[in-house]
Protein backbone atom coordinates (compact mmCIF):
# COMPACT_ATOMS: atom_id res chain seq x y z
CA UNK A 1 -70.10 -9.05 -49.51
CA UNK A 2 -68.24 -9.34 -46.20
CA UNK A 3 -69.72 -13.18 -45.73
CA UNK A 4 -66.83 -14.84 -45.54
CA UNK A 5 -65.95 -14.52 -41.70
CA UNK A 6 -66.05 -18.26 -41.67
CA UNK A 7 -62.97 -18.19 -43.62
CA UNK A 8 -61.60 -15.97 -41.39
CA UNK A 9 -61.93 -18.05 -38.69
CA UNK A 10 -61.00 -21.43 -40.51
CA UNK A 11 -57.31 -19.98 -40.54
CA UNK A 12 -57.51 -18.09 -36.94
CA UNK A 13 -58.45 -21.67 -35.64
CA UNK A 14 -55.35 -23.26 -37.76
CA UNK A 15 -53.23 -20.50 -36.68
CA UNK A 16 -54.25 -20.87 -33.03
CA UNK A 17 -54.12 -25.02 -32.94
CA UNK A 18 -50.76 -24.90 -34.52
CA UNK A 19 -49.18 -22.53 -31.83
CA UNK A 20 -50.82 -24.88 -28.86
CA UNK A 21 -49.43 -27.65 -30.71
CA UNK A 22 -46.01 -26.49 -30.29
CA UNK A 23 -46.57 -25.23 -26.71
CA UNK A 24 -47.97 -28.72 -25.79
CA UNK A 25 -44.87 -30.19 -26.95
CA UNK A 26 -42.94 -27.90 -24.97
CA UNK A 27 -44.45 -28.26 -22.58
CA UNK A 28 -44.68 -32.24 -22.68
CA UNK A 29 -40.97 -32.36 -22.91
CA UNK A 30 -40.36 -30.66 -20.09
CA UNK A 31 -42.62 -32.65 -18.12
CA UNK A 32 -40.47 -35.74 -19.90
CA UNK A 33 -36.85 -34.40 -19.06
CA UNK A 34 -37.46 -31.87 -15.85
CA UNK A 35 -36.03 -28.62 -17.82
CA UNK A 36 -36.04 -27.44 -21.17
CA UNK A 37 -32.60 -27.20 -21.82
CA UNK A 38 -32.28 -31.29 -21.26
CA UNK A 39 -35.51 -31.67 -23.64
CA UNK A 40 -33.31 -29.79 -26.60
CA UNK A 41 -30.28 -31.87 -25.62
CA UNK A 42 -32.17 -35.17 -26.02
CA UNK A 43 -34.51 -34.22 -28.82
CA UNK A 44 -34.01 -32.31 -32.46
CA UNK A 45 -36.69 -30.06 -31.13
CA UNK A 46 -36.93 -27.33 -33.97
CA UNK A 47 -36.67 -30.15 -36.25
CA UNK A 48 -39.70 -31.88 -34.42
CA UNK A 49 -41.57 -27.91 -34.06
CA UNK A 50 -41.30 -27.77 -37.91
CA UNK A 51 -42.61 -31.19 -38.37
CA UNK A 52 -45.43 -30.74 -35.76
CA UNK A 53 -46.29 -27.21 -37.71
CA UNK A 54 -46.73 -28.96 -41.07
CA UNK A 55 -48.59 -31.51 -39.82
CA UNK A 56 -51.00 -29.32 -37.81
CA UNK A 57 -53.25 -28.01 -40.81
CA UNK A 58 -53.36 -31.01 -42.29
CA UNK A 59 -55.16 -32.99 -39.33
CA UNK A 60 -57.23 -30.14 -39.10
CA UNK A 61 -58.65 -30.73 -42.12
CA UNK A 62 -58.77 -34.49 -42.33
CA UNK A 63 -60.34 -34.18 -38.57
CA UNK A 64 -62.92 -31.71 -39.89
CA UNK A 65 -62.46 -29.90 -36.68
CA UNK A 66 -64.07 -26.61 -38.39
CA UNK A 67 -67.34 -28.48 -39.59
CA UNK A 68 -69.83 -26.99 -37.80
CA UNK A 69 -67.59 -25.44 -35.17
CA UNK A 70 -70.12 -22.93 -32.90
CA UNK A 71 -73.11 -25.28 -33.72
CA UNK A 72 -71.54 -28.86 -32.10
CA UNK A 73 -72.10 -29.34 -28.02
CA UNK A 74 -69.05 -29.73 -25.75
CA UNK A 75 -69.68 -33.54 -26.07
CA UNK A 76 -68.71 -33.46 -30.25
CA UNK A 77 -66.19 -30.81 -29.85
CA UNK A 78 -64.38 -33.14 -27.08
CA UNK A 79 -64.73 -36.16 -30.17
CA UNK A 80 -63.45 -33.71 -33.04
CA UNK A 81 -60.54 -32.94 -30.84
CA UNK A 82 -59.70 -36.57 -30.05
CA UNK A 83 -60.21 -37.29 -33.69
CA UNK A 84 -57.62 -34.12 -34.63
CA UNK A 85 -55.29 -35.29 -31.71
CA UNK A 86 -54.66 -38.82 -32.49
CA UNK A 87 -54.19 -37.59 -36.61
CA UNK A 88 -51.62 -35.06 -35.19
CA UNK A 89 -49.75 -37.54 -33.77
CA UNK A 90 -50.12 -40.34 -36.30
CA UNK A 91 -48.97 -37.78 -38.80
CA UNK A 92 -45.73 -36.70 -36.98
CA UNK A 93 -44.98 -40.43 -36.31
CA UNK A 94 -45.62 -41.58 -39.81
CA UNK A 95 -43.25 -38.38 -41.41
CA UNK A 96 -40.22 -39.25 -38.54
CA UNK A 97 -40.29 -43.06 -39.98
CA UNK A 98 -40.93 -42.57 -43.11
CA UNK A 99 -38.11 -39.55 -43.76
CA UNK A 100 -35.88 -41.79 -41.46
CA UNK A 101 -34.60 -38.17 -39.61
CA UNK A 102 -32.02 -37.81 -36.28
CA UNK A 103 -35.88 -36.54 -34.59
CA UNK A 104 -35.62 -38.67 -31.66
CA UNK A 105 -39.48 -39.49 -30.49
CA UNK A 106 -39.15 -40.38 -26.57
CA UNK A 107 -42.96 -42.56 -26.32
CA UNK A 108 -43.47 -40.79 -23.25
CA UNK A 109 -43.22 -37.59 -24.34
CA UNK A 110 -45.51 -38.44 -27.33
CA UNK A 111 -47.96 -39.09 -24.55
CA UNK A 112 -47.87 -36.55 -22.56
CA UNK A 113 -48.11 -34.50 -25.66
CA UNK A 114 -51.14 -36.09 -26.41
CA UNK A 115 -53.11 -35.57 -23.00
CA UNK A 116 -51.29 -31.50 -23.02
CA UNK A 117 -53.01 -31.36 -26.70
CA UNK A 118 -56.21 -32.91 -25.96
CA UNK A 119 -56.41 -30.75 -22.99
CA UNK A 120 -55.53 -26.92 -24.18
CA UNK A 121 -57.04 -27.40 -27.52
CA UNK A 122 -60.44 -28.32 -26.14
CA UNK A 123 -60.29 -25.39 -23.83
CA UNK A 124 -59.43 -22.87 -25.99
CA UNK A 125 -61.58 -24.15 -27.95
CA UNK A 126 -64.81 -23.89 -25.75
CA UNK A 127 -63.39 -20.00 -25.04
CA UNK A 128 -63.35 -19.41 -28.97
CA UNK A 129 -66.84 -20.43 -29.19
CA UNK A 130 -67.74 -18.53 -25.86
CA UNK A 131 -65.93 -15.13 -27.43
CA UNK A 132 -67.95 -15.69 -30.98
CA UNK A 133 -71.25 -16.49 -29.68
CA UNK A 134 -71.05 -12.77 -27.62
CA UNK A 135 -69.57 -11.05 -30.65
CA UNK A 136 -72.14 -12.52 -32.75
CA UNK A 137 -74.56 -11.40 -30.66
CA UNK A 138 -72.89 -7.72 -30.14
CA UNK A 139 -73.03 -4.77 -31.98
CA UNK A 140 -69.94 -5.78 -34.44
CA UNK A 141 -71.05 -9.13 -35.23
CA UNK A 142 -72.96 -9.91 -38.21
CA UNK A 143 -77.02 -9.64 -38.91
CA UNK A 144 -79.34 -11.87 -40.48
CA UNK A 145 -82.88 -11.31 -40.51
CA UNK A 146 -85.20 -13.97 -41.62
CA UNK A 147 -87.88 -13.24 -44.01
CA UNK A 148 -90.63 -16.01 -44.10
CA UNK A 149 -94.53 -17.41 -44.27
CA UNK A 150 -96.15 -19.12 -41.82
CA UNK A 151 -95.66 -22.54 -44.28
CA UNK A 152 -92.22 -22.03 -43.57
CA UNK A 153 -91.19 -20.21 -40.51
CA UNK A 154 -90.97 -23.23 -38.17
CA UNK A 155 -88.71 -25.15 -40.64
CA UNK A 156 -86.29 -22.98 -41.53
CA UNK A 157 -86.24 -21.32 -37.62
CA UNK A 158 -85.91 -25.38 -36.90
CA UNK A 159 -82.99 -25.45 -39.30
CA UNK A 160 -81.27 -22.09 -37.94
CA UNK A 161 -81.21 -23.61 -34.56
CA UNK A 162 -79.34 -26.63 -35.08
CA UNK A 163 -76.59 -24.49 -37.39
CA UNK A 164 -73.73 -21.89 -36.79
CA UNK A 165 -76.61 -19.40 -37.93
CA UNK A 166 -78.33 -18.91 -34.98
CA UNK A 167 -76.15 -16.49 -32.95
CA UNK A 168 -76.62 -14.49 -36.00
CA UNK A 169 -80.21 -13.80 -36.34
CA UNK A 170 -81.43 -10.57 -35.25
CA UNK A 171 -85.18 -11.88 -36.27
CA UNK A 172 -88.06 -12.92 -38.17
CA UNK A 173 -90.13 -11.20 -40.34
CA UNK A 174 -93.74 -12.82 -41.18
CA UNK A 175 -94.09 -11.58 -45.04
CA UNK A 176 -97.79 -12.54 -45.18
CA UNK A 177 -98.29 -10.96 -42.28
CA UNK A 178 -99.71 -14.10 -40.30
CA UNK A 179 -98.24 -14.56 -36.18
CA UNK A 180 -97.28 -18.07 -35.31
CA UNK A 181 -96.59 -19.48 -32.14
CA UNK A 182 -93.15 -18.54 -30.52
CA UNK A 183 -92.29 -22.88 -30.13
CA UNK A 184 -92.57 -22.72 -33.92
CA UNK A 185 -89.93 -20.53 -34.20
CA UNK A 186 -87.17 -21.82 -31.73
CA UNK A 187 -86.10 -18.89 -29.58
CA UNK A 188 -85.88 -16.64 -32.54
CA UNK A 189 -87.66 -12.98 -32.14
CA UNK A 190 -90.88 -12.44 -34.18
CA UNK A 191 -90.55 -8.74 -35.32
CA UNK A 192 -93.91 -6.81 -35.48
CA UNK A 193 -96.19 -8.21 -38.68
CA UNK A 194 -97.08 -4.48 -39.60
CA UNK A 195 -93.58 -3.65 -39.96
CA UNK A 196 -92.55 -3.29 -43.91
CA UNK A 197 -89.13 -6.17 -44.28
CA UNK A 198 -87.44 -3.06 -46.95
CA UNK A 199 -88.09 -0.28 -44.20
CA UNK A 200 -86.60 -2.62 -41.54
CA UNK A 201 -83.46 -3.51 -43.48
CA UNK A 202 -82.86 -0.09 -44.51
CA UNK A 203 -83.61 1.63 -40.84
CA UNK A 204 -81.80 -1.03 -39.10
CA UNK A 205 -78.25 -3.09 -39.09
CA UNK A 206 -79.00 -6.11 -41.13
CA UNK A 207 -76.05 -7.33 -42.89
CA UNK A 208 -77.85 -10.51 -44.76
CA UNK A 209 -81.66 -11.50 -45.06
CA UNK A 210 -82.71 -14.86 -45.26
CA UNK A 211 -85.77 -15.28 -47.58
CA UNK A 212 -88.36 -19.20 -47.26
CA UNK A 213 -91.29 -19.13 -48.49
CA UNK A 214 -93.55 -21.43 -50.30
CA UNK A 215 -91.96 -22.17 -54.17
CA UNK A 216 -94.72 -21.18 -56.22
CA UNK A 217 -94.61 -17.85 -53.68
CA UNK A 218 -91.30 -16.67 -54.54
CA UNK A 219 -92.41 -15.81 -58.14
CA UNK A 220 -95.31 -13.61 -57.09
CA UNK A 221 -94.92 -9.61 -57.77
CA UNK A 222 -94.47 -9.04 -54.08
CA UNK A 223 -91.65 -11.13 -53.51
CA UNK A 224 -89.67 -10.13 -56.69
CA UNK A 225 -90.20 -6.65 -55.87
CA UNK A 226 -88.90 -7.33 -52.41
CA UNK A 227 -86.09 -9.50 -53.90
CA UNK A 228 -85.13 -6.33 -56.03
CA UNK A 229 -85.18 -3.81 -52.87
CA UNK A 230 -83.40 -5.94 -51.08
CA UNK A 231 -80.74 -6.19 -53.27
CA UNK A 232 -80.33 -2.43 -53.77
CA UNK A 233 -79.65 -2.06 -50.07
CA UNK A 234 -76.25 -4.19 -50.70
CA UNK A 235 -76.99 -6.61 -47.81
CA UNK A 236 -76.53 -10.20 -48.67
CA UNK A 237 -79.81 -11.94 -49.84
CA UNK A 238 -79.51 -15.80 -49.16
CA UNK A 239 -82.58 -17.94 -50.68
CA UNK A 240 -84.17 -21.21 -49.09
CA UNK A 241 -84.39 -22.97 -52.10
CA UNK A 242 -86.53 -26.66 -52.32
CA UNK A 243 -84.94 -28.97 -55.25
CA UNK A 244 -85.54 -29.13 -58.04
CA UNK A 245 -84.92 -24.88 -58.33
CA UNK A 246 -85.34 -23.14 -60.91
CA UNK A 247 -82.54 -21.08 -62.82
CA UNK A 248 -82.07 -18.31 -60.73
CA UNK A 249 -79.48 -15.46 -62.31
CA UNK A 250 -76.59 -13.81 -59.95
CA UNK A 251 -76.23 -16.80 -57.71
CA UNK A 252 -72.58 -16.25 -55.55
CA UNK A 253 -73.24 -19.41 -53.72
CA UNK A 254 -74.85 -22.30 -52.34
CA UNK A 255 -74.91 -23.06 -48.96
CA UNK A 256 -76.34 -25.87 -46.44
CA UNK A 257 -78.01 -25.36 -42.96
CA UNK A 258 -79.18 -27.84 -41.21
CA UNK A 259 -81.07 -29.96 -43.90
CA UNK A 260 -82.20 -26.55 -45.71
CA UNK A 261 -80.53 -25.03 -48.98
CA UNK A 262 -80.09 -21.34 -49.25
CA UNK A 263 -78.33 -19.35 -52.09
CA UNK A 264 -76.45 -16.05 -51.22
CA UNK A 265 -76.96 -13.25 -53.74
CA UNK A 266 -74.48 -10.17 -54.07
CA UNK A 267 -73.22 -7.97 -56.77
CA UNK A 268 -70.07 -8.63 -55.91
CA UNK A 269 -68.10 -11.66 -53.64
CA UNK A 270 -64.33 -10.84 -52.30
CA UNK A 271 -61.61 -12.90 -51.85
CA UNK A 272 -61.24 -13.24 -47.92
CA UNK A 273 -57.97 -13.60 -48.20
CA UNK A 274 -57.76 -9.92 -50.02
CA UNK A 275 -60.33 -8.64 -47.27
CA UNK A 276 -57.93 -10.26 -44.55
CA UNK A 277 -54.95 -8.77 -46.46
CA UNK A 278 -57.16 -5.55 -46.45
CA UNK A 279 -57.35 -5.24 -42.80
CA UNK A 280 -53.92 -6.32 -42.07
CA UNK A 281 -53.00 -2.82 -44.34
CA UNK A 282 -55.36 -0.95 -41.51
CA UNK A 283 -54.01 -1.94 -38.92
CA UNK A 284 -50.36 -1.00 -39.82
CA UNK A 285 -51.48 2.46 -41.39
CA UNK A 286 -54.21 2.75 -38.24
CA UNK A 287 -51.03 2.17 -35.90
CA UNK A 288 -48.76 4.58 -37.95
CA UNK A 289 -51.36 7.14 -38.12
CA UNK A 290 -52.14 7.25 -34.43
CA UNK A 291 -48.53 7.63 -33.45
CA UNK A 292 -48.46 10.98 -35.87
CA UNK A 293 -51.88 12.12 -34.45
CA UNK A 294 -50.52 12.38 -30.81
CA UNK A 295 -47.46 14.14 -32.48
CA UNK A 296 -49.63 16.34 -34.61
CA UNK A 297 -51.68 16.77 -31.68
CA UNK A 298 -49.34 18.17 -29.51
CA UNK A 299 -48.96 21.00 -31.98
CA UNK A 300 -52.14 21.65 -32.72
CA UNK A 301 -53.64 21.14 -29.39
CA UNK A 302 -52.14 24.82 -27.92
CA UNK A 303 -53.59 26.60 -31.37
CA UNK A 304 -57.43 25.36 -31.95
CA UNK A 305 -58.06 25.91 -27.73
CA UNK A 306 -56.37 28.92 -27.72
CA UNK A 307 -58.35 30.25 -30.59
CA UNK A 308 -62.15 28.73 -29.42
CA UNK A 309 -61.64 26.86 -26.26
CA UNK A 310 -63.52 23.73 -25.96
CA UNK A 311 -62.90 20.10 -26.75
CA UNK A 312 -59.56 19.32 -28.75
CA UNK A 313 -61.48 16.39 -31.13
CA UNK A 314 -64.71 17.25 -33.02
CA UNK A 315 -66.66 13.64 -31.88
CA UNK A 316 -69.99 12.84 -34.16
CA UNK A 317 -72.06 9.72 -34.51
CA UNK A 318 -71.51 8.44 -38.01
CA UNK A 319 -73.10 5.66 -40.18
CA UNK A 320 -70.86 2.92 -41.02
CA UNK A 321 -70.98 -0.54 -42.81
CA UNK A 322 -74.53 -1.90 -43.32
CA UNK A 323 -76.04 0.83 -40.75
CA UNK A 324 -73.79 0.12 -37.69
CA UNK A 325 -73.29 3.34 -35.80
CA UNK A 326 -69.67 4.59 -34.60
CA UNK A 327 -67.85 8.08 -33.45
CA UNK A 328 -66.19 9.40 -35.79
CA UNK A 329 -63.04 12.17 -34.29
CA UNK A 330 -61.52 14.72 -35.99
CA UNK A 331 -59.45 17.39 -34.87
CA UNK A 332 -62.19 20.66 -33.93
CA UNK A 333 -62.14 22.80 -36.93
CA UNK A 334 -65.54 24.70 -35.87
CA UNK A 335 -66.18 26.33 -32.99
CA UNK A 336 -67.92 24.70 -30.28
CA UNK A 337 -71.75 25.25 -31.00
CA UNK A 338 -71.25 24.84 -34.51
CA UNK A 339 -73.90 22.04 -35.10
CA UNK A 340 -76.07 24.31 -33.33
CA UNK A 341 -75.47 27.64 -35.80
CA UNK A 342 -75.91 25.16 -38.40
CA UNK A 343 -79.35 25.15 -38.07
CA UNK A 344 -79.61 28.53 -38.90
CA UNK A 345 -77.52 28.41 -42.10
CA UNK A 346 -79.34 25.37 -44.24
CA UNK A 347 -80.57 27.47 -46.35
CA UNK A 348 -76.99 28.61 -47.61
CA UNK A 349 -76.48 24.65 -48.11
CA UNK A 350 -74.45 24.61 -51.25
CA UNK A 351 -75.01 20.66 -52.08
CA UNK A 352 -77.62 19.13 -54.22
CA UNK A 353 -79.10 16.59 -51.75
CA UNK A 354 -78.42 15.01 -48.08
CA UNK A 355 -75.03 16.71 -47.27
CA UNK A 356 -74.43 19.80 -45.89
CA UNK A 357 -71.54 21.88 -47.74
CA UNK A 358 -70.71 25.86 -47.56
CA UNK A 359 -68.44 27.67 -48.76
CA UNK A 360 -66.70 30.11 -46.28
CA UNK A 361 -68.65 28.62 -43.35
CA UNK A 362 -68.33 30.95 -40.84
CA UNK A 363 -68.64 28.56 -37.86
CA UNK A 364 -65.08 27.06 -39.26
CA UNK A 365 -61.84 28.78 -36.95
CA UNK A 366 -58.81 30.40 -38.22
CA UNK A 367 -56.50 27.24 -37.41
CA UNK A 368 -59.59 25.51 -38.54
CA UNK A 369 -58.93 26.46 -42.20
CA UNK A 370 -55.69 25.52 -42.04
CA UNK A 371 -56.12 21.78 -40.73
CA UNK A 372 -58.72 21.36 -43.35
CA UNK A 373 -56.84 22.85 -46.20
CA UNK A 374 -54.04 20.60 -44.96
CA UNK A 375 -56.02 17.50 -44.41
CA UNK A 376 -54.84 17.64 -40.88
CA UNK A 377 -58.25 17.54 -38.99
CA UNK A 378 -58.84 14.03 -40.28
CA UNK A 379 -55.87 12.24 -38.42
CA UNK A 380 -57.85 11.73 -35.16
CA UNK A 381 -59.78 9.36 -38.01
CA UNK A 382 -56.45 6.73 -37.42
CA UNK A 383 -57.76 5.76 -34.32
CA UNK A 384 -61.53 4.98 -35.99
CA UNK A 385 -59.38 2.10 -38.08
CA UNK A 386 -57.33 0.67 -35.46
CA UNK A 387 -61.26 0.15 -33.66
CA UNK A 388 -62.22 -1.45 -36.94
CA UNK A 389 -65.05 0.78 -37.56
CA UNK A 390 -63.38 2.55 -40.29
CA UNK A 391 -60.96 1.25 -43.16
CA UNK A 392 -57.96 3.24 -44.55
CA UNK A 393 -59.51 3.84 -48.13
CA UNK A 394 -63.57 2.99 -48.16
CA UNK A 395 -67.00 5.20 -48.97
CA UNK A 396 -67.91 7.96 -46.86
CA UNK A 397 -69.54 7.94 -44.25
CA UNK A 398 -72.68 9.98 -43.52
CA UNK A 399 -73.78 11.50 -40.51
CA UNK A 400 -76.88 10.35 -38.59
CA UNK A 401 -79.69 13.05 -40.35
CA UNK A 402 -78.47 11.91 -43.81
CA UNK A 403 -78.67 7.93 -42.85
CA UNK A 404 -82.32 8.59 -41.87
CA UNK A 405 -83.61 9.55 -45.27
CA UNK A 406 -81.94 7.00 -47.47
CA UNK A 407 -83.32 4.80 -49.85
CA UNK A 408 -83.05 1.33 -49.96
CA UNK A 409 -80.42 1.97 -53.46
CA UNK A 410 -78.68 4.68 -51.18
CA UNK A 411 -77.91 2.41 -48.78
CA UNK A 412 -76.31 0.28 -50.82
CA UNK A 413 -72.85 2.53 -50.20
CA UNK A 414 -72.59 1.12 -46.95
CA UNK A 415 -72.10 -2.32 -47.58
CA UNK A 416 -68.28 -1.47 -47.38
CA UNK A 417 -66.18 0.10 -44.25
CA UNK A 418 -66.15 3.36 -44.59
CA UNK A 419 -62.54 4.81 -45.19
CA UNK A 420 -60.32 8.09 -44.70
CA UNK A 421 -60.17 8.46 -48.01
CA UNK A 422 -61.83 7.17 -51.07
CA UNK A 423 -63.03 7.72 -54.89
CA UNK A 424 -64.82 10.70 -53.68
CA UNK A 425 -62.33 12.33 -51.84
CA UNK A 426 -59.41 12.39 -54.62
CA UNK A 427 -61.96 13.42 -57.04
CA UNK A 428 -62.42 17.34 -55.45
CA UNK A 429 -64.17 16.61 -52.96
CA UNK A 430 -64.96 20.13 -52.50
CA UNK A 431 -65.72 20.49 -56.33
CA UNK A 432 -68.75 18.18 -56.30
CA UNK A 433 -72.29 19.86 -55.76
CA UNK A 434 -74.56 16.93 -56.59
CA UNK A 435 -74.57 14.15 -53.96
CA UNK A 436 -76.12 11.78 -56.51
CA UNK A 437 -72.22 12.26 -58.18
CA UNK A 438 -70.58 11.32 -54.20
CA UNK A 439 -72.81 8.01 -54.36
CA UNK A 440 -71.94 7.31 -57.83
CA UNK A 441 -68.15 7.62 -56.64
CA UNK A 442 -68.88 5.21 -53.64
CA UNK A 443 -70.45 2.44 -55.39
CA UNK A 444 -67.86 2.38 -58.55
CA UNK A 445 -65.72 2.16 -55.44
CA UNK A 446 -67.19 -0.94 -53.51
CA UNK A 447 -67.71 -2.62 -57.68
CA UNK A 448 -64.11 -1.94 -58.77
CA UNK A 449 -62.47 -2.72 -55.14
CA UNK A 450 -58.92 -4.44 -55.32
CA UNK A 451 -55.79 -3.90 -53.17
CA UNK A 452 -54.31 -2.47 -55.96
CA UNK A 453 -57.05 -0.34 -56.15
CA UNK A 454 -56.72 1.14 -52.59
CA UNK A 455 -53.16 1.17 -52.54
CA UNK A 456 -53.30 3.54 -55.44
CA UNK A 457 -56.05 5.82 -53.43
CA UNK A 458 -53.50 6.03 -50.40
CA UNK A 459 -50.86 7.25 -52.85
CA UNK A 460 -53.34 9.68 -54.57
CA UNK A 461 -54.11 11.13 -51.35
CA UNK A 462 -51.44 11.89 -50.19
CA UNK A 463 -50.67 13.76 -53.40
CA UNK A 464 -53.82 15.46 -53.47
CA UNK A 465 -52.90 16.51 -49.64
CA UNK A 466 -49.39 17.43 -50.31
CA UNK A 467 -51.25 19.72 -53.31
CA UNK A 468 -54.19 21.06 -51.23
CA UNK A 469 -56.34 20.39 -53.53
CA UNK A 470 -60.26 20.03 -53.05
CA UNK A 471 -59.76 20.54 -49.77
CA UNK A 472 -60.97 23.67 -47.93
């Protein structure tokens, strides 16, 4: 559901050539004129910025400088630059004569905006695709594991290689259980044949699975009931398909790599542009937020060490989107060896399922009632968004013991951030028994997601925290 980073980076890369664009052309006519303040003398330089601007995404996409970006050598990204150069400038020359403006074009400024162009564009290129092939290969960037036969494993690892897909794969699963040879499979990891693809994806971070296999394979029992778990999980199932295909239902789209056809399968497909507009929203509220938590914090800091002295935040490894693993902070509401004294109490466990809930717990502090029943303890949470590994509003997120025993339809809550707040948590959080009900809640969540949606969760919150009410 999140696979449309490409997107992302389609306008990042727009963004990013536009503003070196502009500084080239600074920068060009000072090297024309010897000082800036001559250049804007001699030249209708905002008039010429604007122009240079508009003309910017336009060569970018008549160059097709994003085709392919992270799989093209340094030799074809120097040629897709030339290419975007020479339509930049052909672009701004054609709109100057054309509109007949006061934009006075000095040739050898052109020029030397050309070479500045050719120049920081290609570099900052080669450091984009530097920066993405790490992150890609990091902890944050996203997961693909193949899923083939030995028919099929060297083509489509073949295929992988010469595509923007390969710093993705995490990979390859043999489903018939065969080993090939590690040429056949370009580089890409052969994961042990005895381990089961479902109890991989759900015990590991795989945000998409590739599935090739033979054609008259994919209808066989096996691979429809691994088609089905995989979809529970909420991962993104992408299909080699071979031509003619047959009608396959749920398709959310077609894609190319290399000279191999894949469909992506999800319940859902998001605008990028909302997701984009989604995270923008975090990172104002996740800046916001932190600036009240150090206030808040230099309150509360005094009362919860007075009261059990030990670390200010409560720190615990959580389970975030697709299985990724992050700290989650809180303000300490427990005292200190509370996880420990929890042992002890799981038989008083109040909740129908993988959570823990009590009522009066008695490892929770004095002050530590209060922050709860005022919502307070979660603002150390802020700083979780601004990292990216939580969202503002999202599904909750479970704690390491509960992650372990999911099912592959359990899982399937994680395909979105987690957030601060969510369905579950304006819904009494504290009233709900049955964790069955807090999954329900999550995924009519992730199928019913909108802005609108979320901005309408904030302002519940905040109601329901104003109120006190299912908190305790």
């Amino acid at each position: 559901m999140y696979k449309n980073q490409h997107k992302w980076l389609q306008i990042a890369l727009i963004l990013l050539d536009g503003v070196i664009s502009v500084l080239a052309l600074t920068l060009a006519g000072i090297w024309r004129f010897g000082e800036f303040s001559r250049f804007i003398q001699m030249t209708a330089y905002t008039q010429l910025v604007l122009i240079t601007l508009f003309a910017c995404p336009i060569a970018f996409m008549v160059s097709g400088m994003y085709k392919d970006f992270f799989a093209r050598g340094y030799l074809r990204e120097l040629q897709h630059t030339v290419v975007y150069d020479l339509y930049l400038l052909l672009l701004v020359t054609l709109y100057t004569f054309a509109t007949k403006n006061s934009v006075e074009l000095s040739r050898l400024t052109m020029l030397y905006n050309f070479i500045l162009v050719l120049l920081i564009v290609y570099v900052a290129h080669i450091a984009v695709k530097y920066i993405g092939i790490i992150r890609a290969r990091g902890h944050k960037g996203w997961k693909l594991l193949v899923i083939a036969d030995a028919d099929n494993a060297a083509a489509i690892c073949h295929n992988i290689q010469k595509s923007d897909w390969k710093n993705r794969t995490i990979g390859v699963i043999m489903i018939d259980g065969k080993t090939v040879e590690k040429e056949q499979l370009c580089g890409l990891s052969l994961i042990h044949p005895t381990v089961s693809a479902l109890e991989y994806i759900v015990q590991n971070t795989v945000d998409e699975v590739l599935l090739s296999v033979e054609q008259n394979r994919y209808w066989s029992d096996e691979v429809q009931a691994l088609l089905a778990g995989i979809t529970e999980t909420g991962a993104v199932l992408s299909v080699r398909v071979f031509f003619p295909a047959k009608e396959i239902p749920y398709v959310s789209r077609l894609e190319k790599i290399g000279s191999a056809y894949v469909l992506s399968f999800a319940d859902r497909s998001y605008d990028y542009a909302m997701i984009m507009l989604k995270r923008l929203i975090d990172i104002v509220g996740g800046l916001i937020g932190s600036a009240f938590t150090l206030l808040i914090g230099l309150f509360l800091a005094p009362m919860i060490l007075l009261e059990s002295p030990g670390p200010l935040f409560f720190r615990q490894k959580r389970v975030g989107r697709n299985g990724r693993i992050f700290t989650m902070l809180k303000f300490r509401s427990m005292y200190a060896d509370a996880e420990e004294r929890k042992k002890a109490l799981i038989t008083e466990n109040q909740m129908n399922g993988l959570m823990f809930k009590m009522k009066n717990d008695p490892r929770i502090t004095h002050v530590g009632k209060f922050i709860r029943k005022t919502s307070l303890d979660e603002f150390p949470q802020f700083f979780n968004v601004l990292a990216g590994d939580m969202s503002l509003v999202g599904t909750r997120p479970p704690t390491m013991d509960e992650y372990q025993q999911y099912t592959g339809a359990q899982k399937k809550r994680l395909s979105f951030r987690p957030g601060i707040t969510g369905l579950w948590q304006v819904s009494g959080r504290n009233d709900i028994t049955d964790f069955s009900e807090v999954i329900k809640l999550d995924l009519q969540y992730i199928q019913d997601w909108s802005i609108y949606l979320d901005i309408k969760l904030i302002l519940k919150t905040m109601l329901v925290a104003l109120l006190r009410k299912g908190a305790e």
